[in-house]
N, C-alpha and C. Protein backbone atom coordinates (compact mmCIF):
# COMPACT_ATOMS: atom_id res chain seq x y z
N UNK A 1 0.81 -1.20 0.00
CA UNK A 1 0.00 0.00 0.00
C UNK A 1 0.86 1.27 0.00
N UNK A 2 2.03 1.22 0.75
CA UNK A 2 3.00 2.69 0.80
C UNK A 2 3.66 2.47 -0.38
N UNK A 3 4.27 1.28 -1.08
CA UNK A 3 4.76 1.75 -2.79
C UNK A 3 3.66 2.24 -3.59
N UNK A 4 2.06 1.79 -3.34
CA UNK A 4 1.42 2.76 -4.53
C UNK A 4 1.28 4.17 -4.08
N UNK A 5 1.43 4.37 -2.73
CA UNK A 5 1.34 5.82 -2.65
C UNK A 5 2.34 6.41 -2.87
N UNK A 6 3.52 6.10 -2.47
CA UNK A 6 4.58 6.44 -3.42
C UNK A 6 4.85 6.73 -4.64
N UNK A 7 4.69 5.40 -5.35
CA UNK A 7 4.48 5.85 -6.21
C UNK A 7 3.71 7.15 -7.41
N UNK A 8 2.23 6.76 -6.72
CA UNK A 8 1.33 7.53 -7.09
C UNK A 8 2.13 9.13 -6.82
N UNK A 9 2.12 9.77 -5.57
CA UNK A 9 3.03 10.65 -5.40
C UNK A 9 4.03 11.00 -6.65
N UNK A 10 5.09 10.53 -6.89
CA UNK A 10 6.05 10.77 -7.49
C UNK A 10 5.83 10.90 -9.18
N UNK A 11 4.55 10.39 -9.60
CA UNK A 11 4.08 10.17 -10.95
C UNK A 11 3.45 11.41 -10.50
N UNK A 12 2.27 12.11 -10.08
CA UNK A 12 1.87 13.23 -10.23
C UNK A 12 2.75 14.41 -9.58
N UNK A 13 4.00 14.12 -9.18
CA UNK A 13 5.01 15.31 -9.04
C UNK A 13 5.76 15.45 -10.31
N UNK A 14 5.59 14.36 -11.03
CA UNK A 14 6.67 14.52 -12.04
C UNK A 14 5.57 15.56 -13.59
N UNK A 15 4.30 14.79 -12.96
CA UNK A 15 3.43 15.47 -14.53
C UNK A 15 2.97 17.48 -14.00
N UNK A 16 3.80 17.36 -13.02
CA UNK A 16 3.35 18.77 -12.31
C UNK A 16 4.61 19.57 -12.79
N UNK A 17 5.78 18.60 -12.45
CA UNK A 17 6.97 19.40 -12.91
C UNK A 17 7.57 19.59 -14.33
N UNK A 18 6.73 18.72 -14.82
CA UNK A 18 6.51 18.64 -16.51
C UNK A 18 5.82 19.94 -16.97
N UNK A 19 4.44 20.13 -16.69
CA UNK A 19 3.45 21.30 -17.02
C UNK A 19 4.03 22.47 -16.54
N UNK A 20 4.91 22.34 -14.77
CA UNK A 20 5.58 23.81 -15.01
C UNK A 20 6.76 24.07 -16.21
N UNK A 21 7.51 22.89 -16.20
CA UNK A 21 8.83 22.93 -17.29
C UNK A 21 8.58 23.40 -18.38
N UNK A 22 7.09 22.65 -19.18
CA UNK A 22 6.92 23.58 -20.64
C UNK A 22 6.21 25.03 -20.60
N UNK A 23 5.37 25.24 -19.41
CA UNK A 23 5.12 26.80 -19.79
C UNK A 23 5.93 27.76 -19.40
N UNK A 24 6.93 27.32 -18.53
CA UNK A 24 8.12 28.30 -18.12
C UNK A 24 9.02 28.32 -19.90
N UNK A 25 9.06 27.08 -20.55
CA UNK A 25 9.37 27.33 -21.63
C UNK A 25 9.17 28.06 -22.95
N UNK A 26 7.85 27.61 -22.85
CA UNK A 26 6.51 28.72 -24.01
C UNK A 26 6.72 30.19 -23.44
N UNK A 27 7.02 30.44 -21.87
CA UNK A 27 7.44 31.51 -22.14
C UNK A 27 8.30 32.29 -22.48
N UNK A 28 9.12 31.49 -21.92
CA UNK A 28 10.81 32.08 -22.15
C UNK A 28 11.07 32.20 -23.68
N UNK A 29 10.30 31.26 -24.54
CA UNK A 29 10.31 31.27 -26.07
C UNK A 29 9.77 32.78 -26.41
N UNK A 30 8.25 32.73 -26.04
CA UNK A 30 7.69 34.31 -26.23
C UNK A 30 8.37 35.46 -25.53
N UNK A 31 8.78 35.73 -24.94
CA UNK A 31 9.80 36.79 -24.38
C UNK A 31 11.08 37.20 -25.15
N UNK A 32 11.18 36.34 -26.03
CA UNK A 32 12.82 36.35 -26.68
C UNK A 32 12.78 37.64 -27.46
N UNK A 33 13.39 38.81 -27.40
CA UNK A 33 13.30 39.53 -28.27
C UNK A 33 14.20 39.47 -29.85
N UNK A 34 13.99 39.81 -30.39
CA UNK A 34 14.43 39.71 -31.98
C UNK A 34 14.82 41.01 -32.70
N UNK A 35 15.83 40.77 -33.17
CA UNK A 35 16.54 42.27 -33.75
C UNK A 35 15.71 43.41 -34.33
N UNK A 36 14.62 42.25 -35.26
CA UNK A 36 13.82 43.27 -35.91
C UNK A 36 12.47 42.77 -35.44
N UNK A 37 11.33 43.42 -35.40
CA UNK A 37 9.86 42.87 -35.54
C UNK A 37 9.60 43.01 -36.58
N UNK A 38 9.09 41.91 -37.38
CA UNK A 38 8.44 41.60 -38.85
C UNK A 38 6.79 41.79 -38.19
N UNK A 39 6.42 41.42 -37.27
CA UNK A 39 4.93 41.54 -36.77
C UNK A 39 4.36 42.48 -37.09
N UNK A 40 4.25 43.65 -37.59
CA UNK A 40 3.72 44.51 -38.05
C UNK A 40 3.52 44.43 -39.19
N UNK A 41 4.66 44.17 -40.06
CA UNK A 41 4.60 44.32 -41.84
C UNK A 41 3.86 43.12 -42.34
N UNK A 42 4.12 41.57 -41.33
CA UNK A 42 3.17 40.85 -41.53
C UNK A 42 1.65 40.41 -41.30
N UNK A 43 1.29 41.34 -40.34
CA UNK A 43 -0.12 41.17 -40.42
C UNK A 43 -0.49 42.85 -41.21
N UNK A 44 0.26 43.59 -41.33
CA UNK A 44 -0.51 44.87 -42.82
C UNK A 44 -0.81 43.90 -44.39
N UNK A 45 -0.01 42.92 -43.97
CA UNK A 45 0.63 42.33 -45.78
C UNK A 45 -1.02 41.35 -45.77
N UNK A 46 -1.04 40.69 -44.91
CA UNK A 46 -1.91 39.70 -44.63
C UNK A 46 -3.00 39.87 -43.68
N UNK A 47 -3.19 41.27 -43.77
CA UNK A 47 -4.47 42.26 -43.29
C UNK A 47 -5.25 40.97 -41.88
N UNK A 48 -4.16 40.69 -40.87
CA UNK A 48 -4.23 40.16 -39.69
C UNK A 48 -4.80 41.69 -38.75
N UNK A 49 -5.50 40.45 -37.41
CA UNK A 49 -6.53 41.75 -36.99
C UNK A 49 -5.22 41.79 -35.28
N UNK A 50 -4.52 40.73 -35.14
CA UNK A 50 -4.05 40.44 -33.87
C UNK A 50 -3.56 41.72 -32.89
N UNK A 51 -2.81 42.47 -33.75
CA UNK A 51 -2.51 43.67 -33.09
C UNK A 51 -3.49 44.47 -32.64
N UNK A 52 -4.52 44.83 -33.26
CA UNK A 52 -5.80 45.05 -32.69
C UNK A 52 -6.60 44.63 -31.72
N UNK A 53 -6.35 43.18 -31.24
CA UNK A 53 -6.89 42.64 -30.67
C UNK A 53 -6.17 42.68 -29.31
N UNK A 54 -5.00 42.77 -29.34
CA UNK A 54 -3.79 43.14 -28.45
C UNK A 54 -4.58 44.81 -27.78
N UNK A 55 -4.41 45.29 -28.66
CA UNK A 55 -4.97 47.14 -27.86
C UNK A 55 -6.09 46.54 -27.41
N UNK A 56 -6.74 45.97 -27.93
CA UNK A 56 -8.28 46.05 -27.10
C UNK A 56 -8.68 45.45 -26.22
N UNK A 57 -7.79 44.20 -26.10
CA UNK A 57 -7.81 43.19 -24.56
C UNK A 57 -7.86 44.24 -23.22
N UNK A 58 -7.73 45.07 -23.07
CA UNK A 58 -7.81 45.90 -21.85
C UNK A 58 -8.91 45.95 -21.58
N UNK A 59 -9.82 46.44 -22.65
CA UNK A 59 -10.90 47.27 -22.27
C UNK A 59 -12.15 46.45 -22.59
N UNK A 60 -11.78 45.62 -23.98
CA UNK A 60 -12.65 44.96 -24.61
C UNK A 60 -13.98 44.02 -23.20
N UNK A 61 -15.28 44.58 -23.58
CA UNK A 61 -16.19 43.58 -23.10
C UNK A 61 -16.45 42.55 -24.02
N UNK A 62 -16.39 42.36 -25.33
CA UNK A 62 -16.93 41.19 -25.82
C UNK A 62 -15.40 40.38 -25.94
N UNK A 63 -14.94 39.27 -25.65
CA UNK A 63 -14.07 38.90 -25.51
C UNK A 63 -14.22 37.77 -26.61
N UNK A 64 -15.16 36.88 -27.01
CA UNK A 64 -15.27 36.18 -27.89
C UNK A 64 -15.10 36.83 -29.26
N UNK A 65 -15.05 37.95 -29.42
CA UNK A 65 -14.75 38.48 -30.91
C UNK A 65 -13.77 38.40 -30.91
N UNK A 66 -12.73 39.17 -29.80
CA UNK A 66 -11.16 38.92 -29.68
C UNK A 66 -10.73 37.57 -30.23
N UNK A 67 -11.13 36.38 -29.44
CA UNK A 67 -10.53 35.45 -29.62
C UNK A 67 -11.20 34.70 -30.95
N UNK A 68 -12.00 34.96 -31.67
CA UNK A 68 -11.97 34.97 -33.18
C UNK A 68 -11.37 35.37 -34.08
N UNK A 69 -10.77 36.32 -33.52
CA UNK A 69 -9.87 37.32 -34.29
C UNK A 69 -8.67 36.32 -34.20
N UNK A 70 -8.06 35.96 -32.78
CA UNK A 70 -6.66 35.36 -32.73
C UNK A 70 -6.69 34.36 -33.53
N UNK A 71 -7.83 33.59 -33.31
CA UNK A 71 -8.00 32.23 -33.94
C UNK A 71 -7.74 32.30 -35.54
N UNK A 72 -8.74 33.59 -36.35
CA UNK A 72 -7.99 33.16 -37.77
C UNK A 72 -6.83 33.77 -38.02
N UNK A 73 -6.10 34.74 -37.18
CA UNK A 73 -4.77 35.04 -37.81
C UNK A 73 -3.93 33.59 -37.39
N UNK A 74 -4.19 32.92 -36.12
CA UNK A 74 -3.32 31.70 -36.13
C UNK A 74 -3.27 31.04 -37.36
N UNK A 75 -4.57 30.52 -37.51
CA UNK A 75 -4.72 29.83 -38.76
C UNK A 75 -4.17 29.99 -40.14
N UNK A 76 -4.23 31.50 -40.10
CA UNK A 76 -3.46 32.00 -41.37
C UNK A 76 -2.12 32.08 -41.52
N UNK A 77 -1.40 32.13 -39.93
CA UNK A 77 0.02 32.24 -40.20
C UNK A 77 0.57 30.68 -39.76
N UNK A 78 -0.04 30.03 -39.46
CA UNK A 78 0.04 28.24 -39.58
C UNK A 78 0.57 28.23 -40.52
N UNK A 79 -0.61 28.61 -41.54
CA UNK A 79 -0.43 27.83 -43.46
C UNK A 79 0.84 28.70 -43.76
N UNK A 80 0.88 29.60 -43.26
CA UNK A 80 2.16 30.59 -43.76
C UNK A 80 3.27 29.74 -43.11
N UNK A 81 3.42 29.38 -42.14
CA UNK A 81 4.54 28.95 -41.55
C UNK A 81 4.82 27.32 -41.84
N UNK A 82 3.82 26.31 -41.85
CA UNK A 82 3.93 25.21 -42.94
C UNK A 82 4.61 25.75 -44.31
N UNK A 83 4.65 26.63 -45.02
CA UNK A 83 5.26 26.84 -46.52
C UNK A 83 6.62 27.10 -45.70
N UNK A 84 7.24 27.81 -44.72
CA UNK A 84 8.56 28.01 -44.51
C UNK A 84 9.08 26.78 -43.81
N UNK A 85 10.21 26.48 -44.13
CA UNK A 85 10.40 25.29 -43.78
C UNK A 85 11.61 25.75 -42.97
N UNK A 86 11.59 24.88 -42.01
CA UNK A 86 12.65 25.76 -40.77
C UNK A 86 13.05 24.95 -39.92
N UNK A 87 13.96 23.88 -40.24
CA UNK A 87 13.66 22.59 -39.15
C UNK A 87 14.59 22.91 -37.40
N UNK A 88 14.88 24.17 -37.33
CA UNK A 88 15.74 24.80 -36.15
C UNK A 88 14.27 25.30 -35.22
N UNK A 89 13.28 26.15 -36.08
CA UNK A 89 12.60 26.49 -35.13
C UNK A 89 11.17 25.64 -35.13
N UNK A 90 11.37 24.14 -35.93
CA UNK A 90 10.79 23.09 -35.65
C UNK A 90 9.65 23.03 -33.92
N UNK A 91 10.70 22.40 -33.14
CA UNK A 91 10.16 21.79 -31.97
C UNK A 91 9.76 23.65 -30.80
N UNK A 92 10.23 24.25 -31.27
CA UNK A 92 9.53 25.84 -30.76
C UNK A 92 8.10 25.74 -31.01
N UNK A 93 8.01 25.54 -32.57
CA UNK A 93 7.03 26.10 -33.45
C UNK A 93 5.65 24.72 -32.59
N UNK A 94 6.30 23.63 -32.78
CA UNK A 94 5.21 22.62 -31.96
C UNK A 94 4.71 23.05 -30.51
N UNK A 95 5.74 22.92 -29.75
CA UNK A 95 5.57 23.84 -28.21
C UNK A 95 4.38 25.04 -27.80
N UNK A 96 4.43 26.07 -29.17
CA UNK A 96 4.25 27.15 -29.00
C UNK A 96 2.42 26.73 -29.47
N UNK A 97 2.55 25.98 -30.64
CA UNK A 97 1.29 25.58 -31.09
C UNK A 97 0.49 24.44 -30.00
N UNK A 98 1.16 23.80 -29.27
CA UNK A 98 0.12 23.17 -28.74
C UNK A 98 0.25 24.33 -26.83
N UNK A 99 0.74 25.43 -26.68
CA UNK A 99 0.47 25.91 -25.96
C UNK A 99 -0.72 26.83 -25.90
N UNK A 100 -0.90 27.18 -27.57
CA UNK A 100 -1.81 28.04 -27.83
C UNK A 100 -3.13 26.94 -27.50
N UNK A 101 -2.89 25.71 -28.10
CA UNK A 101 -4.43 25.57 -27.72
C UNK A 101 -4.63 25.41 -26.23
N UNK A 102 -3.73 24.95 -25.79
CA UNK A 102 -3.83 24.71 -24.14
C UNK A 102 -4.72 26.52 -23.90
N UNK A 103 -3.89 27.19 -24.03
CA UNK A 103 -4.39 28.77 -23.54
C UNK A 103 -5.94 28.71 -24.20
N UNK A 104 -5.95 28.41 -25.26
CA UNK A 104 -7.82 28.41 -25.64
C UNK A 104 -8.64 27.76 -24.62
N UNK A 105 -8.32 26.22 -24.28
CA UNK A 105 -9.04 25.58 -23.38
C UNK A 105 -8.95 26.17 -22.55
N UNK A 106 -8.08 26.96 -21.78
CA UNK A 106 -8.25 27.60 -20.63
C UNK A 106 -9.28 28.98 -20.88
N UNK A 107 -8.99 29.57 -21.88
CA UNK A 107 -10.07 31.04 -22.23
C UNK A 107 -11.66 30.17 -22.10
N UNK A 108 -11.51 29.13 -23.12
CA UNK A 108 -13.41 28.36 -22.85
C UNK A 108 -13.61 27.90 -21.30
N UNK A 109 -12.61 27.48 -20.45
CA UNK A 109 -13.44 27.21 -19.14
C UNK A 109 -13.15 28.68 -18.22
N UNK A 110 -12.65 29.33 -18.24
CA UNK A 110 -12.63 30.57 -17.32
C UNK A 110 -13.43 31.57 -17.69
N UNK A 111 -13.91 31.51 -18.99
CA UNK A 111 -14.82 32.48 -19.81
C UNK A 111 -15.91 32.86 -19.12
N UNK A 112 -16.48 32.13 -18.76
CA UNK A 112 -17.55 32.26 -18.33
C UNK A 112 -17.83 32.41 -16.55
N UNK A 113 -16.47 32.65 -15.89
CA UNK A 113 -16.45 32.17 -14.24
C UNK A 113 -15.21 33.67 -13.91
N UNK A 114 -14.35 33.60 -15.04
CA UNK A 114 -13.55 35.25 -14.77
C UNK A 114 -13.31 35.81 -16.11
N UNK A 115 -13.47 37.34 -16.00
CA UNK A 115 -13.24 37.72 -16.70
C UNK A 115 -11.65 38.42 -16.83
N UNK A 116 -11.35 38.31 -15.97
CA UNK A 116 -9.44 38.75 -15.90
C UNK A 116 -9.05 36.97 -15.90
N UNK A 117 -9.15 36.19 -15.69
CA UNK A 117 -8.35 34.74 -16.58
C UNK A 117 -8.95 34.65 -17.72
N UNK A 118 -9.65 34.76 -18.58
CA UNK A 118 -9.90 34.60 -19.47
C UNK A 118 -8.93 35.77 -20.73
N UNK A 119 -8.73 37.10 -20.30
CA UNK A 119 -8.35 37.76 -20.29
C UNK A 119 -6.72 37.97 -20.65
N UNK A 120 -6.23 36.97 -19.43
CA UNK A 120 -4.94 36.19 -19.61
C UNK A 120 -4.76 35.32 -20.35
N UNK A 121 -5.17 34.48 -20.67
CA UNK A 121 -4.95 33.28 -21.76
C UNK A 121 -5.84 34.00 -22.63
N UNK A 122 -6.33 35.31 -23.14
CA UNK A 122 -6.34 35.55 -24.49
C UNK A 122 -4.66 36.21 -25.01
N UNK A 123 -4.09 36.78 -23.80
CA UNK A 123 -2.95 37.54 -23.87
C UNK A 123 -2.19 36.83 -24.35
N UNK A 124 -2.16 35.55 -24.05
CA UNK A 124 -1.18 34.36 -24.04
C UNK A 124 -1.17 34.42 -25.17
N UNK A 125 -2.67 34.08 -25.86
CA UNK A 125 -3.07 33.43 -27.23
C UNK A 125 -2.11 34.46 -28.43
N UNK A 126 -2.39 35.90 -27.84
CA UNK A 126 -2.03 37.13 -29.03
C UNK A 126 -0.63 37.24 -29.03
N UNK A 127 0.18 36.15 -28.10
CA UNK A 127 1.98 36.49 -27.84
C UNK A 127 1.74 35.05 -29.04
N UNK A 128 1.21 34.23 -28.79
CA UNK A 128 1.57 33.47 -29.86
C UNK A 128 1.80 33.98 -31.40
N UNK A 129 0.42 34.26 -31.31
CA UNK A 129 0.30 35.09 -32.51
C UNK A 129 1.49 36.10 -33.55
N UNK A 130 1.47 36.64 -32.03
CA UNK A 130 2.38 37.53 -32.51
C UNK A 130 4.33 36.65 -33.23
N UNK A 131 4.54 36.09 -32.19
CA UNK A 131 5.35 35.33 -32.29
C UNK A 131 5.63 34.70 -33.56
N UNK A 132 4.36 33.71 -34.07
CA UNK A 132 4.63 33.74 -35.36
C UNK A 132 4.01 34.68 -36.62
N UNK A 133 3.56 36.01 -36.24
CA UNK A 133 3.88 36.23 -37.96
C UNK A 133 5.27 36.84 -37.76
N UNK A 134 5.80 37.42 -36.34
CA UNK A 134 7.50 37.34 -36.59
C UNK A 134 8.03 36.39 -37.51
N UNK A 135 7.97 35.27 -36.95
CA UNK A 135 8.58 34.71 -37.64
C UNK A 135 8.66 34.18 -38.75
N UNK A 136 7.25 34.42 -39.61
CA UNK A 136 6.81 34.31 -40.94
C UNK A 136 7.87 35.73 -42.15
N UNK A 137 7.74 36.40 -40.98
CA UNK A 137 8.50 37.59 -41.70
C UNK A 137 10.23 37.84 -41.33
N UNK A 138 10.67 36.99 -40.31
CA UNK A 138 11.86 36.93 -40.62
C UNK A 138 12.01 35.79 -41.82
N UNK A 139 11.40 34.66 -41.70
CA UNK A 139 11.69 33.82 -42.80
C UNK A 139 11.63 34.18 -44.17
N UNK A 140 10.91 35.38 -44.36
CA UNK A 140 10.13 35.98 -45.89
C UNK A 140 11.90 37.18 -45.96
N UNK A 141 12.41 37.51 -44.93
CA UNK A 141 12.84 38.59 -45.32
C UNK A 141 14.50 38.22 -45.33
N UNK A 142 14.56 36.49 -45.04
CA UNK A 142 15.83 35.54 -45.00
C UNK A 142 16.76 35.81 -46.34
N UNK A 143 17.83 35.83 -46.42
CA UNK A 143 18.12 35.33 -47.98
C UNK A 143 18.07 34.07 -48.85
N UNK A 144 18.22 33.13 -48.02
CA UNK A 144 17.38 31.91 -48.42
C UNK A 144 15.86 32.07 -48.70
N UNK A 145 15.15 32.89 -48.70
CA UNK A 145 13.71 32.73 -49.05
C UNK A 145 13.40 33.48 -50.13
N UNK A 146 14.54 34.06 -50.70
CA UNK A 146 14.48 34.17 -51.64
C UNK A 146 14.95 33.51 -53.16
C-alpha cells in the first residue's frame, strides 16, 4: 500500500513538474526579443486583426470576438509557416502551437467564471500570434527565401 502511494506521489510530481517545465518554456520562447519585428509588416501584408486585438484586450467587453480574431490570424500564419520550412525552429514552433491551444481551453473554461483569466490566456493566445507572424516575416525577409 505505501509503494502505490509512493508511487502515485512521485508520478503526479513529475506530470506537475513537466506542465511547469513547458510553460516556463513557451514563455521564455515568447519573451525572446528579436533584432527586428516583422509583426507589423506581416499582419498589414496579410491584413491580420491580432494587433488590434492586443490594444483592445484591456478594455474589450466582448471577448469572444477577440478570440476569433486570434484564432484566424493563427490559422493564417500556420499555413504561412507550414510553406517556410525551418527545421531549427521546428520543436519551438510545436511547443508554441500546442500551448496556444492549451491557452484556448483555458479562455473556454474561465470564460464564463472570470473575466481577468480569461483575459490572460487571451494575452497568451495574441503572444503566440504575434510570435509567429515574426517569424513568418523573418523567414520571408531571410536570404534563403528568396
Amino acid at each position: 500500500m505505501i509503494e502505490l502511494s509512493v508511487t502515485i506521489a512521485i508520478t503526479v510530481s513529475s506530470i506537475l513538474l513537466f506542465c511547469y517545465w513547458f510553460r516556463y518554456m513557451c514563455l521564455l520562447i515568447l519573451s525572446a526579443a528579436t533584432p527586428r519585428d516583422y509583426a507589423t509588416s506581416v499582419a498589414q501584408a496579410h491584413q491580420l486583426g491580432f494587433q488590434k486585438a492586443q490594444a483592445q484586450l484591456g478594455a474589450a467587453l466582448e471577448l469572444d470576438g477577440l478570440k476569433d480574431i486570434l484564432d484566424h490570424d493563427y490559422a493564417v500564419l500556420a499555413r504561412l509557416m507550414n510553406r517556410a520550412d525551418d527545421a531549427q525552429g521546428g520543436i519551438e514552433r510545436r511547443m508554441l502551437a500546442i500551448h496556444y491551444r492549451l491557452a484556448a481551453v483555458a479562455y473556454r473554461a474561465s470564460s464564463r467564471i472570470s473575466a481577468s483569466a480569461a483575459r490572460k490566456a487571451l494575452q497568451e493566445m495574441s503572444m503566440v500570434v504575434s510570435y509567429y507572424a515574426n517569424f513568418v516575416g523573418e523567414a520571408a525577409a531571410s536570404p534563403s527565401a528568396a
